[in-house]
Protein backbone atom coordinates (compact mmCIF):
# COMPACT_ATOMS: atom_id res chain seq x y z
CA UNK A 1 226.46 267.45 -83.15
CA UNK A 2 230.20 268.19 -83.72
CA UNK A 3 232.28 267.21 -80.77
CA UNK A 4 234.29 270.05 -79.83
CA UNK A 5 238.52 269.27 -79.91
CA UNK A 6 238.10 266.40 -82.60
CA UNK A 7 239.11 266.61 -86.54
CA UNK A 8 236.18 265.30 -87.32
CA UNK A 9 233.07 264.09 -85.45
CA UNK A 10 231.97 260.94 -87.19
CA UNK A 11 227.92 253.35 -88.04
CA UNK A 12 225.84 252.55 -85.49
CA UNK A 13 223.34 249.51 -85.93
CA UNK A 14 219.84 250.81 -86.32
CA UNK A 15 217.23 250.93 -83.19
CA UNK A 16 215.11 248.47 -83.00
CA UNK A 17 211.76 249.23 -82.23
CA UNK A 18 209.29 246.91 -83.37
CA UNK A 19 209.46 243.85 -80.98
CA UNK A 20 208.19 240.08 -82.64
CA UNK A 21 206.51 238.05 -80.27
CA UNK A 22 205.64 234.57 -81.25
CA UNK A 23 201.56 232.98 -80.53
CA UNK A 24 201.32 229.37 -80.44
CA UNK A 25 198.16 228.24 -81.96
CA UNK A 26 196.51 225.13 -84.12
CA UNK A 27 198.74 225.97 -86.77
CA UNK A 28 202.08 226.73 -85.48
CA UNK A 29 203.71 229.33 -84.36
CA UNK A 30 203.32 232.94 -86.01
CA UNK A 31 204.97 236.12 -86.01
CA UNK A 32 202.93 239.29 -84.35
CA UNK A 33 204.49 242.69 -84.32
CA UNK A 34 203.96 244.07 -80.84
CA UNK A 35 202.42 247.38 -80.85
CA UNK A 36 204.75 250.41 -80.52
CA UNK A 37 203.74 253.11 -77.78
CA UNK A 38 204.68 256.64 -78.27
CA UNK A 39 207.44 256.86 -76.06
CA UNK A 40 209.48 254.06 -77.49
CA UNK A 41 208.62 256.13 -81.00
CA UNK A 42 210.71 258.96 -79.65
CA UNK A 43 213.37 257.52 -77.97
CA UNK A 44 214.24 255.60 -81.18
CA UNK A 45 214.25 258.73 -83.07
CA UNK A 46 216.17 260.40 -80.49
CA UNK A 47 219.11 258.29 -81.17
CA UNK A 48 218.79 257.75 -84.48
CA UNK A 49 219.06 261.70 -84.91
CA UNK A 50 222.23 261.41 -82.74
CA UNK A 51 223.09 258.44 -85.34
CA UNK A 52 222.88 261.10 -88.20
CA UNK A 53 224.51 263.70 -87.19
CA UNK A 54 227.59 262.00 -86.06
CA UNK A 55 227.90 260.23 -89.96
CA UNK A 56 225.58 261.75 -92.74
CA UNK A 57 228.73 262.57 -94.24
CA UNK A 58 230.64 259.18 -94.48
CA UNK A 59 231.34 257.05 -98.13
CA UNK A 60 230.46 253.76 -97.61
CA UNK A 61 233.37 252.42 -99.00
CA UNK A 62 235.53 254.36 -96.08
CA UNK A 63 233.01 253.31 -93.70
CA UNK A 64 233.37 249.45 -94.66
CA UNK A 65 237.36 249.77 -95.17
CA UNK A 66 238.21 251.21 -91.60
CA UNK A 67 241.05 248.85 -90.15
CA UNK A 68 241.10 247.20 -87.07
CA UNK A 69 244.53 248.70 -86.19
CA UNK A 70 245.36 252.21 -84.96
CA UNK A 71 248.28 253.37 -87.26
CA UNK A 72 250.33 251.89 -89.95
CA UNK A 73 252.72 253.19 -92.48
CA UNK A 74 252.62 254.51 -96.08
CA UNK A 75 256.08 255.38 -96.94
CA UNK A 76 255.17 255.00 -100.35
CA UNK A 77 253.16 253.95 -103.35
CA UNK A 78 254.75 250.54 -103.42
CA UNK A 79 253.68 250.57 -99.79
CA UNK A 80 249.91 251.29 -100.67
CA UNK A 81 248.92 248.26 -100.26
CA UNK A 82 249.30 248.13 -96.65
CA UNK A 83 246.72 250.16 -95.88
CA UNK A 84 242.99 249.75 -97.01
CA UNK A 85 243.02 250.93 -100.58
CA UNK A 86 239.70 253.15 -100.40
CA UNK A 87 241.06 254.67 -97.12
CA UNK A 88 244.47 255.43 -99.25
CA UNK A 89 242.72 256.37 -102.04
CA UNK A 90 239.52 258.26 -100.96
CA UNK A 91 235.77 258.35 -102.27
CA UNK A 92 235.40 259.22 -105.57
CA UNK A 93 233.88 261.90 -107.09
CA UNK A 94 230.33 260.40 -107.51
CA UNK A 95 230.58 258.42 -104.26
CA UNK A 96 230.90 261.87 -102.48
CA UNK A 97 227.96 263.14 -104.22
CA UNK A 98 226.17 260.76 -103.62
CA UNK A 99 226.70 260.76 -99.81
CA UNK A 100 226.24 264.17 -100.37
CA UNK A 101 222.86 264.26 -101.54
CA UNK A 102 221.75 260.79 -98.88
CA UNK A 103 222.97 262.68 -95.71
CA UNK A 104 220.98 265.68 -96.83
CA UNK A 105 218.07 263.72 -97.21
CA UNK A 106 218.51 261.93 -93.97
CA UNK A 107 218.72 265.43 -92.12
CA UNK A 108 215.90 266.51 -93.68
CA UNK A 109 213.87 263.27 -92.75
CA UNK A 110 214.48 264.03 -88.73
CA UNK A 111 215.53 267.23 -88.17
CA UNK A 112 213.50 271.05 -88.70
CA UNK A 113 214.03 274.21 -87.94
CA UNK A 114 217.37 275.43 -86.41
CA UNK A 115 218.71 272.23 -85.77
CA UNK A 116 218.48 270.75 -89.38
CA UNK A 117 220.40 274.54 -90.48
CA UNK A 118 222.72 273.91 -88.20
CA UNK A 119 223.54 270.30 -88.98
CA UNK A 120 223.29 270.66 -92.91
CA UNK A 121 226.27 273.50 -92.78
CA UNK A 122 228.28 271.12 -90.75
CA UNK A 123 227.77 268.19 -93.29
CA UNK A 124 228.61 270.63 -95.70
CA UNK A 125 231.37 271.70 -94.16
CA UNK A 126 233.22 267.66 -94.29
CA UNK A 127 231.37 267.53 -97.20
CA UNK A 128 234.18 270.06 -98.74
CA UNK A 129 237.12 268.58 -96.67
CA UNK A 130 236.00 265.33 -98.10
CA UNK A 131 236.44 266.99 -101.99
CA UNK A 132 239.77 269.19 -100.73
CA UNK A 133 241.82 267.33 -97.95
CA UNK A 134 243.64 264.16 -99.82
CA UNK A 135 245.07 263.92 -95.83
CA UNK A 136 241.76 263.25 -94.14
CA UNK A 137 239.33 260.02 -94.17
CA UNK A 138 236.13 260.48 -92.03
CA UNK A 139 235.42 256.23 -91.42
CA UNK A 140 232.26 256.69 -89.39
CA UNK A 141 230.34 257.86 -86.26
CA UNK A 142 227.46 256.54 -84.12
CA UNK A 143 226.10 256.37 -80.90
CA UNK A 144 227.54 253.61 -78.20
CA UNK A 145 224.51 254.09 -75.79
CA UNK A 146 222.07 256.49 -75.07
CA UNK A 147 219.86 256.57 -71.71
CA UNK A 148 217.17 258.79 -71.17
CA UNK A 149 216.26 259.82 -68.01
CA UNK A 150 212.89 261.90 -68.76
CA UNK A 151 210.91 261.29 -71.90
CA UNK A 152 207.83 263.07 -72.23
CA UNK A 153 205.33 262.86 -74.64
CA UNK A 154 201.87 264.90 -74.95
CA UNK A 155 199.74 264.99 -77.51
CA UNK A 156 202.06 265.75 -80.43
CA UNK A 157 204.94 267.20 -78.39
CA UNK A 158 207.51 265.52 -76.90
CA UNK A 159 210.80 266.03 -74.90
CA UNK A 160 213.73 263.79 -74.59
CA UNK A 161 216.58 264.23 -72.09
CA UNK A 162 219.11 261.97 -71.19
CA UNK A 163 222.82 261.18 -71.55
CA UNK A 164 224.63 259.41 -74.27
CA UNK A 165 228.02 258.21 -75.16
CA UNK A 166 228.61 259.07 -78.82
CA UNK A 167 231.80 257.88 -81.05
CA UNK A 168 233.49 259.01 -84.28
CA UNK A 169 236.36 257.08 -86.49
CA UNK A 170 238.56 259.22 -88.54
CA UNK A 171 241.93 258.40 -90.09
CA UNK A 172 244.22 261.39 -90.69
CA UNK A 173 247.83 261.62 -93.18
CA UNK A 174 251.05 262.79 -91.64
CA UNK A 175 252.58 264.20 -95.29
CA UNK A 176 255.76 264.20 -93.79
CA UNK A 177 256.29 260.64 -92.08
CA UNK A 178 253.91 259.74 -94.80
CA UNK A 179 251.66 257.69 -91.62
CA UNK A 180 248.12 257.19 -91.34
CA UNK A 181 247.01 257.34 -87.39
CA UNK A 182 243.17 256.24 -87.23
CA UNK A 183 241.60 257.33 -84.48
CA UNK A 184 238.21 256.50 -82.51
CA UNK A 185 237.14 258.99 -79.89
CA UNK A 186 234.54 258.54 -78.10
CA UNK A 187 232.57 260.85 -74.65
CA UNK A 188 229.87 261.00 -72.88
CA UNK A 189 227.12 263.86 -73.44
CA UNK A 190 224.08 265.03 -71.94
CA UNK A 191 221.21 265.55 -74.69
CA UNK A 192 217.93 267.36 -74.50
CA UNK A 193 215.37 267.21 -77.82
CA UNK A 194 211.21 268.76 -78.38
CA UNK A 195 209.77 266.87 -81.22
CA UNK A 196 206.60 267.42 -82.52
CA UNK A 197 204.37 264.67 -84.42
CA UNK A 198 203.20 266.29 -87.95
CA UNK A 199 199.81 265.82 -90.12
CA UNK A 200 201.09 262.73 -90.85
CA UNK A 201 201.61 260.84 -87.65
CA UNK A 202 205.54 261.59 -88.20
CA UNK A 203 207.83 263.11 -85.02
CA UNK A 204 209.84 265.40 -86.44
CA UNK A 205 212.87 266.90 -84.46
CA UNK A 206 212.15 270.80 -83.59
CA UNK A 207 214.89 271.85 -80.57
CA UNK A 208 218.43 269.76 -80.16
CA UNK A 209 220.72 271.02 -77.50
CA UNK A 210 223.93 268.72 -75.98
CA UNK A 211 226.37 269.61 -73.49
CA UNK A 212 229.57 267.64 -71.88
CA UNK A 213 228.74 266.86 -68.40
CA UNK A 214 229.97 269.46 -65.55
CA UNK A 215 233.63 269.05 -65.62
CA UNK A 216 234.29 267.33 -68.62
CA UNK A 217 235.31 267.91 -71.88
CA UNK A 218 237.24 265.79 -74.74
């Protein structure tokens, strides 16, 4: 998902599915891992698809150096050092690569079909304006909350829809005033996703559409 009107869509924590519940017995206390129903299955990878596709494209080290403030000044290379040296600097070479080829593999682990097509161009696409823009610095992208109003799973089919607020971190260079503004949009979307559950046991994301909600856009 690309949010429409931003430079760049853009870590979120990961969803936690599993649930540890605690037995007393003779012995102490031990740790049992709750069994995990279908439905919960889905809804995890429902936002963790989300989670993806806002920031299979973002270095670690630009991820990790995003600053707490909003803008600050680089009026020159003496001045460097007031902003977060990997953000100033950018991802290497072989850091990009190697984001490169991890994204790709995350798509590729959730998403088939025309929604994985889709979503590889488009990390592709920062991919290159990651390797070509020295003025641009995606710092990361997740998903705030999701809620999911029907969730429906048969068999080894399943359909999510719900609404979720999704958020992306970017830092862009004015060449001129020679400032960095960081920015960290955020909106509110309504999702629908079929997955299907291969050979395997593994649900596998087949359909992904998203909308703003009537009357909204960024």
């Amino acid at each position: 998902m690309r949010l429409k009107g931003w430079l760049w869509p853009m870590t979120c924590s990961s969803v936690v599915v599993g649930i540890i519940v605690f037995s007393a017995g003779m012995g102490g206390s031990s740790p049992v891992a709750a069994p995990v129903s279908p439905q919960d299955t889905v809804e995890a990878l429902a936002v963790e698809a989300l989670r993806i596709d806002q920031s299979s494209f973002v270095p670690a080290s630009l991820s990790s150096a995003a600053p707490a403030s909003t803008s600050f000044q680089v009026a020159g290379p003496r001045d460097l050092v007031k902003v977060p040296p990997e953000i100033a600097s950018g991802a290497s070479a072989a850091e990009i690569s190697d984001t490169d080829i991890k994204g790709r593999a995350k798509i590729d682990s959730v998403f088939s079909g025309a929604p994985r097509a889709k979503i590889l161009e488009e990390h592709a696409r920062v991919i290159a304006g990651l390797k070509g823009d020295p003025t641009f610095r995606p710092l990361g992208g997740g998903v705030d909350s999701a809620v999911w109003d029907s969730v429906v799973v048969n068999g080894d089919t399943a359909t999510v829809h719900g609404n979720a607020v999704l958020w992306s971190e970017m830092a862009q260079l004015n060449p001129v005033t020679g400032i960095w503004s960081v920015a960290r949009p955020s909106a509110s979307v309504i999702v629908s996703m079929t997955m299907r559950r291969d050979a395997s046991g593994k649900w596998i994301v087949e359909t992904y559409d998203w909308d703003f909600p009537p009357g909204y856009s960024p």
